[in-house]
C-alpha atoms as a PDB file:
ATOM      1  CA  UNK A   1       0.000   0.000   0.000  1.00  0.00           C
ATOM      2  CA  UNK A   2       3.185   2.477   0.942  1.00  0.00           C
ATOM      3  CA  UNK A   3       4.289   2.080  -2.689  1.00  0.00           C
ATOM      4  CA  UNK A   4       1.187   2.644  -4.857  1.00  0.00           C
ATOM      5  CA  UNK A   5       0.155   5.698  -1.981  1.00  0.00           C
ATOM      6  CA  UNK A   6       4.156   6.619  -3.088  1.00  0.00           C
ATOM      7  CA  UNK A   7       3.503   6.099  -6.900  1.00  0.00           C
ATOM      8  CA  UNK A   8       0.102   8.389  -6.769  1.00  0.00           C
ATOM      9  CA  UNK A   9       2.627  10.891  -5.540  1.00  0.00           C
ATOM     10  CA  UNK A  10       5.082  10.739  -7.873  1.00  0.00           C
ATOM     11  CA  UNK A  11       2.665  10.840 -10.540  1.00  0.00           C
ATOM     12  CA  UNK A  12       0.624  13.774  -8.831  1.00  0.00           C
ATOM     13  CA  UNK A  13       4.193  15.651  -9.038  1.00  0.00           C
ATOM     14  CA  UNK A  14       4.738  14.653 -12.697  1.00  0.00           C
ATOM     15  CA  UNK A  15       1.264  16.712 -13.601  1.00  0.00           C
ATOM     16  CA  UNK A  16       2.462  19.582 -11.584  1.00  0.00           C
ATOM     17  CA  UNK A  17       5.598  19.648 -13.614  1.00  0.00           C
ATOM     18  CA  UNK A  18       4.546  18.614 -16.850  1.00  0.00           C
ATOM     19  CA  UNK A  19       0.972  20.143 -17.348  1.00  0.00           C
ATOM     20  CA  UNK A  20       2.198  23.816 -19.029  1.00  0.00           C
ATOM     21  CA  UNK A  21       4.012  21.785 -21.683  1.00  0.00           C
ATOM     22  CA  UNK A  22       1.205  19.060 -21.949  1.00  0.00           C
ATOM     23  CA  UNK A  23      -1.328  21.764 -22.860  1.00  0.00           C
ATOM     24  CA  UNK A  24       0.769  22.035 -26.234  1.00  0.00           C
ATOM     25  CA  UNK A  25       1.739  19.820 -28.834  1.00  0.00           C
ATOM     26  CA  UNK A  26       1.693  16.403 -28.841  1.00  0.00           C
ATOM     27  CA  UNK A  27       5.643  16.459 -29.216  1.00  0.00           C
ATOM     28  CA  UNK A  28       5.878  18.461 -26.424  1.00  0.00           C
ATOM     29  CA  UNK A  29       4.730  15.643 -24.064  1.00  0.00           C
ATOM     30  CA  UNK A  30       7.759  13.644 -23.463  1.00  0.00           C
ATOM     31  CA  UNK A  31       9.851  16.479 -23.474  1.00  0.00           C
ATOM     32  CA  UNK A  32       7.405  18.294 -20.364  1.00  0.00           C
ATOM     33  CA  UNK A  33       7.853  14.892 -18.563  1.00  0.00           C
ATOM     34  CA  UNK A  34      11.152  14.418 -18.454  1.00  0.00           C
ATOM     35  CA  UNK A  35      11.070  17.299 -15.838  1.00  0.00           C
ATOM     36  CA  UNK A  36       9.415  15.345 -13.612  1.00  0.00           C
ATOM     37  CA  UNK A  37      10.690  15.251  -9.769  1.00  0.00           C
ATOM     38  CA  UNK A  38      10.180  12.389  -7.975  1.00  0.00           C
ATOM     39  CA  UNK A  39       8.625  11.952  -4.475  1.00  0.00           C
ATOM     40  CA  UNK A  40      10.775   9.677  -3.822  1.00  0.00           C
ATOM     41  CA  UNK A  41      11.781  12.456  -1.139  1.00  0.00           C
ATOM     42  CA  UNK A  42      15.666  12.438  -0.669  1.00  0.00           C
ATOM     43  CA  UNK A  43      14.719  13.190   3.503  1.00  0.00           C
ATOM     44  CA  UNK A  44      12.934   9.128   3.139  1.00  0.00           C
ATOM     45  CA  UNK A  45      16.712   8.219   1.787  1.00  0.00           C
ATOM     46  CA  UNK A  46      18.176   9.781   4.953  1.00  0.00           C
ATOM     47  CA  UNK A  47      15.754   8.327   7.144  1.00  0.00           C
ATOM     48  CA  UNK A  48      16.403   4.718   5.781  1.00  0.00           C
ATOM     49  CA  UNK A  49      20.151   5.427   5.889  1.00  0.00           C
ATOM     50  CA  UNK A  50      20.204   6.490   9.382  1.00  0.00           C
ATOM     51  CA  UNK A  51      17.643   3.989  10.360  1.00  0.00           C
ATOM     52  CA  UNK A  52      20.458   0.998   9.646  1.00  0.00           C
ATOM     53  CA  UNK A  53      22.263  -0.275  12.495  1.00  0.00           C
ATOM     54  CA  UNK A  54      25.429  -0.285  10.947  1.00  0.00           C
ATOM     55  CA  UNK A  55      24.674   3.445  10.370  1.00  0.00           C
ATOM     56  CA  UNK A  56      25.933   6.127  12.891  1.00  0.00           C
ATOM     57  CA  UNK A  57      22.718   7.510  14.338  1.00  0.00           C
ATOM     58  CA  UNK A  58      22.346  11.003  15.873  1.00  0.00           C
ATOM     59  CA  UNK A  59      22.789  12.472  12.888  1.00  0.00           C
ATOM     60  CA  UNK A  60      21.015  16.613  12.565  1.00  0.00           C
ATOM     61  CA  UNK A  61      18.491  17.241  10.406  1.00  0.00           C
ATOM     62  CA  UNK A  62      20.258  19.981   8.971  1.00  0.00           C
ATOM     63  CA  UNK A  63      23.284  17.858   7.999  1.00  0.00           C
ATOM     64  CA  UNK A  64      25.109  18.576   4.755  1.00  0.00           C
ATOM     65  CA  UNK A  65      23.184  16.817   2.462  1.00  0.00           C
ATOM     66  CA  UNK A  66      26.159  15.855  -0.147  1.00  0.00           C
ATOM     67  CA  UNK A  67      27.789  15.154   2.455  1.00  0.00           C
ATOM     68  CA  UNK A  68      25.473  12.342   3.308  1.00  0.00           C
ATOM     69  CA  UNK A  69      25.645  11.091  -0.100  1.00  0.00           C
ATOM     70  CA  UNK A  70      29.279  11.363  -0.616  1.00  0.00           C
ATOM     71  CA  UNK A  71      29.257   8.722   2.668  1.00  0.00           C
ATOM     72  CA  UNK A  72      26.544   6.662   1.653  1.00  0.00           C
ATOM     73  CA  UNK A  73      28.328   5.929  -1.609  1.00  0.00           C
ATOM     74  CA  UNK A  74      31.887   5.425   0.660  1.00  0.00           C
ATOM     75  CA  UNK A  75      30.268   2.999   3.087  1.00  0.00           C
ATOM     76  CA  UNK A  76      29.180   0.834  -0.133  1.00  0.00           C
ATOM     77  CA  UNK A  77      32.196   0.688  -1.581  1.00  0.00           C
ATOM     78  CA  UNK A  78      33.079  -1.586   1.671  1.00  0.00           C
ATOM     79  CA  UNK A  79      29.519  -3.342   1.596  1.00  0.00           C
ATOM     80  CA  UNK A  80      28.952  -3.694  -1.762  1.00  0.00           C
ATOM     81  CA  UNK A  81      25.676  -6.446  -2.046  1.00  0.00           C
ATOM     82  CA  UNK A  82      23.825  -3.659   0.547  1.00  0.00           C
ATOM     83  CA  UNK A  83      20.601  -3.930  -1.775  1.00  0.00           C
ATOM     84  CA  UNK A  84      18.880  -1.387   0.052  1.00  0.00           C
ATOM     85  CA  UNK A  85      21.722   1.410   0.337  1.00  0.00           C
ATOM     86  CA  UNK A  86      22.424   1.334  -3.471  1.00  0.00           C
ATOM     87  CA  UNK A  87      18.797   1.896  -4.234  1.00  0.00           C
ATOM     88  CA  UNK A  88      18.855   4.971  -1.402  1.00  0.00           C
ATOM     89  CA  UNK A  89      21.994   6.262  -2.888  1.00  0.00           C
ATOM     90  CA  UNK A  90      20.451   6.087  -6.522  1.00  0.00           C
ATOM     91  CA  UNK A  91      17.646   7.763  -5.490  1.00  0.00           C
ATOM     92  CA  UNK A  92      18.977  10.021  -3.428  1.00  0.00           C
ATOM     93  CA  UNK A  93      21.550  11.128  -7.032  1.00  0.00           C
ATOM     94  CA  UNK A  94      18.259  11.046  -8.674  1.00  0.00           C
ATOM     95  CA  UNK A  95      16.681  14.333  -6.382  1.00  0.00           C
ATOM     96  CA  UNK A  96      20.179  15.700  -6.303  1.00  0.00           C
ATOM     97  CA  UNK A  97      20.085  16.001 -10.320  1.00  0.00           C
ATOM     98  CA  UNK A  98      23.109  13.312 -10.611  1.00  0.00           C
ATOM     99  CA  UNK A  99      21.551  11.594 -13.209  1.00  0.00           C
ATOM    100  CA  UNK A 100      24.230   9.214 -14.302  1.00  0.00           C
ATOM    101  CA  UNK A 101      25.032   8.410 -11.031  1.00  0.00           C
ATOM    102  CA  UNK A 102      21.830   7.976 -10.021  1.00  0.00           C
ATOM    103  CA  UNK A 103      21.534   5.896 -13.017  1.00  0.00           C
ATOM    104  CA  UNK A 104      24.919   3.803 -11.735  1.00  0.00           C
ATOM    105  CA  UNK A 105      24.032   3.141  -8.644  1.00  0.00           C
ATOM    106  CA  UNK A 106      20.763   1.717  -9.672  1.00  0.00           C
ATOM    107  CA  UNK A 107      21.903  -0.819 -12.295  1.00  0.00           C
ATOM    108  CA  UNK A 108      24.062  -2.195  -9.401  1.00  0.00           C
ATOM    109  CA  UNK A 109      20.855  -2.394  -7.182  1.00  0.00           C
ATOM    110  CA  UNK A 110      18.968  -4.214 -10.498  1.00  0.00           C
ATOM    111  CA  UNK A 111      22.079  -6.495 -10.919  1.00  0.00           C
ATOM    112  CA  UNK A 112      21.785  -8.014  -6.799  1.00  0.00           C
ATOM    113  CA  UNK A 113      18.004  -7.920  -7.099  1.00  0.00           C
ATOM    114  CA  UNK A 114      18.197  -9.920 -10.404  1.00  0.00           C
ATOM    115  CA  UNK A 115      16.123  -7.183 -12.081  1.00  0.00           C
ATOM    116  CA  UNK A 116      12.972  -8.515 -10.184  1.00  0.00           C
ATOM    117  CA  UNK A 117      11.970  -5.162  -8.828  1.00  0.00           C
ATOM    118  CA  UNK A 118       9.537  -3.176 -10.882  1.00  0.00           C
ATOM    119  CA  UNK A 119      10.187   0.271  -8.850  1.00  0.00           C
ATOM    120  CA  UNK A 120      14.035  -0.361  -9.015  1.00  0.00           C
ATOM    121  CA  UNK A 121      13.523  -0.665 -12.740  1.00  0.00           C
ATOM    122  CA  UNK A 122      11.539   2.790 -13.208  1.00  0.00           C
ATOM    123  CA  UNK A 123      13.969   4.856 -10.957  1.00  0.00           C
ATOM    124  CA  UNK A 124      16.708   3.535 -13.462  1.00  0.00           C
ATOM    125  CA  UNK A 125      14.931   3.890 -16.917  1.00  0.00           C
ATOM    126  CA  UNK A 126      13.871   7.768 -15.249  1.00  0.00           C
ATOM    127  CA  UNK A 127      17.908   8.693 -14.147  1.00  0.00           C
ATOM    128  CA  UNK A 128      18.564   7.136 -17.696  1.00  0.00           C
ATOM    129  CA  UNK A 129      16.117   9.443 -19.532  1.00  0.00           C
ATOM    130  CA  UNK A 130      16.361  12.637 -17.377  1.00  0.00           C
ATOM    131  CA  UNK A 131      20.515  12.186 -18.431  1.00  0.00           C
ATOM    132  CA  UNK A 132      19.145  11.807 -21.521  1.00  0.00           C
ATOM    133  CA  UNK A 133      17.544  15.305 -21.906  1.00  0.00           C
ATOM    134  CA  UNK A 134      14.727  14.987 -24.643  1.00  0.00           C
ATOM    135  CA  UNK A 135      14.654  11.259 -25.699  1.00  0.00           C
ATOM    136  CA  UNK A 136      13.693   8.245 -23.892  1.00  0.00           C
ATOM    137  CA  UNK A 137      16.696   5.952 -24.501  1.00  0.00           C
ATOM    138  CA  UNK A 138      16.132   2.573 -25.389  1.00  0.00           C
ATOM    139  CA  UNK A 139      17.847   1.227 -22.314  1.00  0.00           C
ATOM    140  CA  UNK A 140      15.292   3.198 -20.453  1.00  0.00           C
ATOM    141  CA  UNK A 141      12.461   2.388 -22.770  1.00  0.00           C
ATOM    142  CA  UNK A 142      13.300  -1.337 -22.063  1.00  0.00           C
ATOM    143  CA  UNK A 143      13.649  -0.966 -18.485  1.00  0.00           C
ATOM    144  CA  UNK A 144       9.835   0.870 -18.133  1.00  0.00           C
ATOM    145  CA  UNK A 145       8.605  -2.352 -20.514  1.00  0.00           C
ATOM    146  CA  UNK A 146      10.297  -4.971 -17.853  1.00  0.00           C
ATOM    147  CA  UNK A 147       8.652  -3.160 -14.795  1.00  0.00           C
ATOM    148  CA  UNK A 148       5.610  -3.445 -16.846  1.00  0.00           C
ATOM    149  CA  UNK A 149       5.493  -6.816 -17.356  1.00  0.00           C
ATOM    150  CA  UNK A 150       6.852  -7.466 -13.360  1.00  0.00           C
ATOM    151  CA  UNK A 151       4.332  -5.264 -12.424  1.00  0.00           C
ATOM    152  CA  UNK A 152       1.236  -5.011 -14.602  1.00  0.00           C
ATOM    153  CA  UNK A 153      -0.178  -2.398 -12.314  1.00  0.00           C
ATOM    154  CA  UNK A 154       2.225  -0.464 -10.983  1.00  0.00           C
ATOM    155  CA  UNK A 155       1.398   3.227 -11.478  1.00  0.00           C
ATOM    156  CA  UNK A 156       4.851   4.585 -12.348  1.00  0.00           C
ATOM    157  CA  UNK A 157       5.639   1.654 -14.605  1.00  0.00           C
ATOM    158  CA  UNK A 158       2.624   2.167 -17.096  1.00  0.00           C
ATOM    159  CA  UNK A 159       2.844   5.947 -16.617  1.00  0.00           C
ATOM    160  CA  UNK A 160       6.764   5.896 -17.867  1.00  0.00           C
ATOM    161  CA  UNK A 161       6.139   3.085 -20.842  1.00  0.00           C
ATOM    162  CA  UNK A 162       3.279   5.010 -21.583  1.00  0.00           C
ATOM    163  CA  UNK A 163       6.233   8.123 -21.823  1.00  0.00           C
ATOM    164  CA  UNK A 164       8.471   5.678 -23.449  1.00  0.00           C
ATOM    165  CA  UNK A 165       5.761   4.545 -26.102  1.00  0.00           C
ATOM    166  CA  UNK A 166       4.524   7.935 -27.148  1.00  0.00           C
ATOM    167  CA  UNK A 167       8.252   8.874 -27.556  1.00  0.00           C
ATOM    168  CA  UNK A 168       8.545   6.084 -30.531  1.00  0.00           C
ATOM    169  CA  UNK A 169       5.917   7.163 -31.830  1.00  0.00           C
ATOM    170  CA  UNK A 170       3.625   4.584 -30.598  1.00  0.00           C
ATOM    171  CA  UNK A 171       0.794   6.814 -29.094  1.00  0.00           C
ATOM    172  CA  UNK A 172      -2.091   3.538 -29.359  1.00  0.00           C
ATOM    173  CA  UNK A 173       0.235   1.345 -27.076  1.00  0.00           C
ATOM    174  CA  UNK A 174       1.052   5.175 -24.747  1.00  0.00           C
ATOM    175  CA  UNK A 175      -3.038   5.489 -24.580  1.00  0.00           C
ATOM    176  CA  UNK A 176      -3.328   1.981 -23.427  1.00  0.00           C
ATOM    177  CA  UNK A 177      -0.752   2.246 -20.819  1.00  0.00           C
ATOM    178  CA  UNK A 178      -3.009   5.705 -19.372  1.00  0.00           C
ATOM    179  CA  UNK A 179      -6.151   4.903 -19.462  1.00  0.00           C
ATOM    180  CA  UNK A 180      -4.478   1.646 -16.893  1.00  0.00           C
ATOM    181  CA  UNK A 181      -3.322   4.328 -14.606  1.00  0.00           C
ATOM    182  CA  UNK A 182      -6.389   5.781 -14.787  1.00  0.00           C
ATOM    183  CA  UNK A 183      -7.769   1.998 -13.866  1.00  0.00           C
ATOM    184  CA  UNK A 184      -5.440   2.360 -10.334  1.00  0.00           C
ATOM    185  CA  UNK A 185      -8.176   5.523  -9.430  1.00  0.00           C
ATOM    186  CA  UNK A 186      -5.376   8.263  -9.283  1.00  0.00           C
ATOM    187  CA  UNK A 187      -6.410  11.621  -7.999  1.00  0.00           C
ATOM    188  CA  UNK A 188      -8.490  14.545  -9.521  1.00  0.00           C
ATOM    189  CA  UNK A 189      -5.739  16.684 -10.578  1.00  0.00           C
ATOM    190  CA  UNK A 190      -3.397  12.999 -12.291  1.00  0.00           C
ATOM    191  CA  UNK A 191      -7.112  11.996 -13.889  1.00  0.00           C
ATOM    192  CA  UNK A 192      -7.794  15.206 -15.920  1.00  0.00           C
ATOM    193  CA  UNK A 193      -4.360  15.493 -17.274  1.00  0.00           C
ATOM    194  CA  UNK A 194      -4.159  11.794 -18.376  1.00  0.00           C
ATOM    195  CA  UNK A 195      -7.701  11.801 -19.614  1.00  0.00           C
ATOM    196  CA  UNK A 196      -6.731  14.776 -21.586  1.00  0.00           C
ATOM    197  CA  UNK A 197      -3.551  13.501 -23.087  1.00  0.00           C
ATOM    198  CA  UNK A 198      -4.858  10.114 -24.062  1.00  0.00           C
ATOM    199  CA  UNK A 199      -7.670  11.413 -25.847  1.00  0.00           C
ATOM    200  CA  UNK A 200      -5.237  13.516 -27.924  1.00  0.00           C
ATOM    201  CA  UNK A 201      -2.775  10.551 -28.590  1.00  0.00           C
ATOM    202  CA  UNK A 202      -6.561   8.681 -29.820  1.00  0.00           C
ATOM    203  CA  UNK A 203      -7.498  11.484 -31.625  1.00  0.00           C
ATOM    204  CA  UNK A 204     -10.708  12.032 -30.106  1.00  0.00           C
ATOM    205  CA  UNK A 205     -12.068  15.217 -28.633  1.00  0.00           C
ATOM    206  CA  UNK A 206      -9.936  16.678 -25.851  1.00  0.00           C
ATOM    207  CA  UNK A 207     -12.438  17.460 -22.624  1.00  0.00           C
ATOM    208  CA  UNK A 208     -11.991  20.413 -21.037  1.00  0.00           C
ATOM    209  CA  UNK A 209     -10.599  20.904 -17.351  1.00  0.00           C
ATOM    210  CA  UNK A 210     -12.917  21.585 -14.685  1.00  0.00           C
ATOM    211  CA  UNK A 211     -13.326  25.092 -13.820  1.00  0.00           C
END
């Protein structure tokens, strides 16, 4: 339940971000997404990190935050297979804008969790596209389809193939990906944007916002 109430959140921020650049073209869309912040808050990655008892607790709140990092990522050096602290320190690269680090640190997360985790898989394919700039690589693009098929449901994974298939041009398959996020009941403000967008990618009249 944490995870989808997590995804609904990340996808609530994603229509914040993205909805001035939505209301335009249809080529604008992927390229108003890929500005999308996670709320995958970095304070949840201190939290967990400070939370481990092999982690020195006592730690202020107003700590340097790269300074956190910069430990986080020394500590793993010595504790490599530490699942957990590679996918805090990916995310955690991932707020901080560090895109191919972020992107780094997840693939070693993906490698010790045998690429079985659809939410690992959707933080990588977004570091991967967000370094990308405008395009959806096809390492990312393959990396949204694998959470997909892990996951059928998962929020973020059909929101981001849904990215990913509008972005090759595939706008039937990006439709069908939305209107299954709008199957997971997302709020008001996530339902109106993806209502609008997928009835531009069917070509069907767009409906207007409520007031």
């Amino acid at each position: 339940m944490f995870w989808m109430i997590a995804g609904l959140m990340s996808l609530a921020a994603a229509a914040a971000a993205a909805w001035p650049m939505l209301r335009g073209q249809q080529r604008s869309t992927a390229v108003a997404l890929l500005t999308i912040v996670l709320v995958v808050g970095l304070a949840a990655g201190i939290y967990a990190a400070n939370g481990r008892p092999d982690v020195p607790s006592g730690r202020s709140a107003s700590m340097d935050i790269d300074a956190m990092v910069a430990s986080l990522a020394t500590r793993l050096e010595q504790q490599p297979e530490d699942l957990d602290g590679w996918k805090i320190l990916g995310r955690s690269y991932l707020n901080l804008g560090r895109f191919d680090e972020a992107a780094a640190a997840l693939e070693r997360a993906i490698a010790l969790e045998d690429a079985a985790n659809a939410d690992t898989l959707v933080d990588y394919g977004v570091a991967l596209t967000r370094a990308g700039g405008q395009t959806v690589p096809p390492k990312a693009i393959a990396a949204f389809e694998n959470a997909v098929t892990i996951a059928p449901m998962n929020p973020n994974a059909l929101f981001w193939s849904g990215i990913g298939a509008a972005n090759r041009g595939d706008t039937a398959l990006a439709a069908d990906r939305w209107e299954q996020v709008l199957a997971t009941d997302p709020p008001a403000e996530i339902r109106d944007m993806l209502t609008q967008r997928i009835a531009t990618w069917r070509g069907e009249p767009v409906p207007a916002l409520p007031a």
